[in-house]
Structures are given as C-alpha cells and as structure tokens.
Protein backbone atom coordinates (compact mmCIF):
# COMPACT_ATOMS: atom_id res chain seq x y z
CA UNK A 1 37.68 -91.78 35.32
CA UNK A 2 37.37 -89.09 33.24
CA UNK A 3 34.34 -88.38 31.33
CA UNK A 4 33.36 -87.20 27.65
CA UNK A 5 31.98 -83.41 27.47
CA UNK A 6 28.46 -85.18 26.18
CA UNK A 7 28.89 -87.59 29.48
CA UNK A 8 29.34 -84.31 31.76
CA UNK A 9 26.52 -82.46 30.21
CA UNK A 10 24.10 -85.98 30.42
CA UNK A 11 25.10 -85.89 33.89
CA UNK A 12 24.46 -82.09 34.59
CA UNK A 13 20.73 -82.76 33.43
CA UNK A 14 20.28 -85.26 35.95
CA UNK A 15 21.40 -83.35 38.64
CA UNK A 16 19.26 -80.61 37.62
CA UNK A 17 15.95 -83.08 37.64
CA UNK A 18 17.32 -84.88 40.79
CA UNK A 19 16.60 -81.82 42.88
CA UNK A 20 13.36 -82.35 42.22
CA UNK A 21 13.49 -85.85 44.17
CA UNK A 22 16.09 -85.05 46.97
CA UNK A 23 14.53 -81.58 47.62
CA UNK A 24 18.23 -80.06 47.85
CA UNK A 25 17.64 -76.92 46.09
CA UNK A 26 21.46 -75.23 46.40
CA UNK A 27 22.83 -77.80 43.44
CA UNK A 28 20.68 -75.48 41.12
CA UNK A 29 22.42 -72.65 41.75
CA UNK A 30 25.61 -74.66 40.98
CA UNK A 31 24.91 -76.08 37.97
CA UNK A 32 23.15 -72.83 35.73
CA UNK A 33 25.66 -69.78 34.72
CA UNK A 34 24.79 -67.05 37.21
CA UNK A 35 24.86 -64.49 34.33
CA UNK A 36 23.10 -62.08 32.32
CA UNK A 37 23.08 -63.97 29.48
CA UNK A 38 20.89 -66.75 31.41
CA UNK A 39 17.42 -67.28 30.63
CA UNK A 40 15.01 -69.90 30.54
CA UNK A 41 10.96 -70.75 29.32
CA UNK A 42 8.99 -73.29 30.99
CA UNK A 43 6.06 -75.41 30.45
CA UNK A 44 4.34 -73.80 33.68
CA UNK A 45 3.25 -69.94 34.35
CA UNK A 46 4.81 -67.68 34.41
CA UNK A 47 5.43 -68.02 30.54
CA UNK A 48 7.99 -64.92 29.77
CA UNK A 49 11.52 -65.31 29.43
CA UNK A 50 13.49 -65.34 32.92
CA UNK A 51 16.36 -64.57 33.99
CA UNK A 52 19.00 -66.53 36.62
CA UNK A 53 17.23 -65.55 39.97
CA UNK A 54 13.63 -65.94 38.42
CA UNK A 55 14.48 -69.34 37.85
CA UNK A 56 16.09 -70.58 40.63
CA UNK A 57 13.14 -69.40 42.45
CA UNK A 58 10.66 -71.04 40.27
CA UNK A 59 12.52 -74.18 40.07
CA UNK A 60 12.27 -74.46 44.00
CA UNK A 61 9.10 -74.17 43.57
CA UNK A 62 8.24 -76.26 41.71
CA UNK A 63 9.86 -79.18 42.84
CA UNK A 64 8.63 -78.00 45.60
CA UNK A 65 5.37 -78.96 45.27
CA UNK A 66 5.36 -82.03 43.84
CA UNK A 67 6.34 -85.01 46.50
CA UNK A 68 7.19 -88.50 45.38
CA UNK A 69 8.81 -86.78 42.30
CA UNK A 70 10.22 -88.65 39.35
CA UNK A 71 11.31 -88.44 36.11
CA UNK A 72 12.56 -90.17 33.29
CA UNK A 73 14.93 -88.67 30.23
CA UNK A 74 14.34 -91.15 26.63
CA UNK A 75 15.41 -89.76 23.31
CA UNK A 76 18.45 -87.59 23.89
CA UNK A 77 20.73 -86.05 21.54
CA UNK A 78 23.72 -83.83 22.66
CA UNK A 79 25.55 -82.05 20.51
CA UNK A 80 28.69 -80.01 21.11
CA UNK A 81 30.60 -77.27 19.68
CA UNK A 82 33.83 -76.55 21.52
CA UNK A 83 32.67 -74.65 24.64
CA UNK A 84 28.87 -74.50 24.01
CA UNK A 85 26.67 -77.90 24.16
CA UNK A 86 23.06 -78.34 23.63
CA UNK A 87 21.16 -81.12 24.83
CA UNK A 88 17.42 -81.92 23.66
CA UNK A 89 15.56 -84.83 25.05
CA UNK A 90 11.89 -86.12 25.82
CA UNK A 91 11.03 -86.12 29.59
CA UNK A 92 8.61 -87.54 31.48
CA UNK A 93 7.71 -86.09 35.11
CA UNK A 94 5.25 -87.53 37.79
CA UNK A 95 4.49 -86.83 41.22
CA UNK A 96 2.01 -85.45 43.91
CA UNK A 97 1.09 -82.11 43.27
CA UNK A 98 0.49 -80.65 47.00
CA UNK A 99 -1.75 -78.40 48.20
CA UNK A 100 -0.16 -77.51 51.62
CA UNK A 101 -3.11 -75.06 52.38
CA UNK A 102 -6.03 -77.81 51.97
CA UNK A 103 -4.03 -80.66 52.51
CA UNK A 104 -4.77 -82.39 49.29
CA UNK A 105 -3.12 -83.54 46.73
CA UNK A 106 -3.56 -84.34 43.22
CA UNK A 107 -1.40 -87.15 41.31
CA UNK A 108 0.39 -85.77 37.95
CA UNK A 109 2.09 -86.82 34.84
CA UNK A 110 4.16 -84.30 32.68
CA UNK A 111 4.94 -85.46 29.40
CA UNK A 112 6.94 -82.79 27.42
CA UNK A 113 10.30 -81.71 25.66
CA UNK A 114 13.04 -80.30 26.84
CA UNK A 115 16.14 -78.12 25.17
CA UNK A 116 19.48 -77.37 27.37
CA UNK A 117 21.76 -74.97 26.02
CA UNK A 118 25.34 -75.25 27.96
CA UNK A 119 28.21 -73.51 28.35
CA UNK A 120 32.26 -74.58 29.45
CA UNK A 121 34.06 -72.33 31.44
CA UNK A 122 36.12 -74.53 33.67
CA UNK A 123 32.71 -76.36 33.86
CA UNK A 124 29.58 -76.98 32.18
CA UNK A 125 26.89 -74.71 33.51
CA UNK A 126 23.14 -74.59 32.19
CA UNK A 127 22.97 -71.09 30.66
CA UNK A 128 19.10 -71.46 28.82
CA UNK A 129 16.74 -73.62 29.38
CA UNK A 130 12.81 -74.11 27.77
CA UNK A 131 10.33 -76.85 28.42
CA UNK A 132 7.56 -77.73 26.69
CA UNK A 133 4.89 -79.54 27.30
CA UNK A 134 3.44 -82.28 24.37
CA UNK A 135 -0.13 -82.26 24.11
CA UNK A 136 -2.40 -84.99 25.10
C-alpha cells in the first residue's frame, strides 16, 4: 500500500514519540535531516536553538528518563507544499520521571504543543522541531 505524503509524515511523528516507549534511540537519527539547516526548541532546558547532534542527544535523554512512557497526538493538521510539510498538533506525554541516583521517581504529565517542519528528499526527514509546553 502506498501512502499519502500527510500519511508518511503522521507516521514519521509517531516513530519519533515511539522511541520514547521502546527506548530504541538509533530511529532518531533516521528520521531528522542530519544537516545544517536542522534545528529544534523544546519545552525542557536547555532552551536555545540546537542543532542535529544537540538534539539527538537530548532526545535520548529524555526519553531516557522517563519509564512507562506514553503519549497521545489529538488535534493535528498537516499541511504540505511539494517537498516541505509541516505538521502541528497537541500532545500529551506521561511517564515516570527517574532519578537513577536516589532511586526515586516522580509520576509526570506533559501537556503541550508541538510544530514539525519536514522535508522530502527521497524521504521525509524532521528538519525543525519546537515544543511547547501549555500552561496549567
């Protein structure tokens, strides 16, 4: 079956939050452009702009640290324009956050926004990134 560009970028997104459940960190490195032009802001510190290697190595961890990690994707638009896509959505995260050090944890819930911007070279790759988190 072949799917839709929106499909392929939908599914992209999941893979990118499912490392965060299976722990298998190299599909993050597959799925975002390894390229100058990459950059991405999230909703934890550091808050500057990073670059591809940054990350990757923030991603890790950060999913990471959480065990029993899930998430949930509700309100998603995608929107593309010939190679470039952008995908906005509301996401909900929960999980353990663990203290390996004091062996204690501490359960969380994540409620933010999220903006993908994508790119198609043979593939769709994530090329920027920035979550946010909603207040409350």
């Amino acid at each position: 079956m072949i799917l839709s560009d929106k499909e392929e970028i939908f599914e992209l997104i999941q893979m990118f939050f499912e490392a965060g459940k299976t722990k298998d960190f190299s599909i993050l490195g597959k799925i975002q452009a390894d390229s100058p032009e990459f950059s991405s802001f999230s909703d934890l510190p550091p808050y500057g702009l990073q670059n591809y290697s940054d990350s990757i190595a923030l991603e890790e961890l950060r999913f990471s640290s959480i065990s029993d990690y899930n998430y949930e994707i509700k309100n998603t638009k995608i929107s593309v324009f010939g190679d470039l896509g952008i995908i906005t959505f509301v996401l909900n995260q929960k999980g353990m956050l663990v203290d390996n050090k004091a062996y204690t944890g501490q359960y969380i819930t994540i409620n933010g926004r999220a903006t993908f911007v994508l790119i198609k070279k043979n593939t769709w790759k994530i090329i920027h990134y920035h979550l946010d988190k909603i207040p409350g």
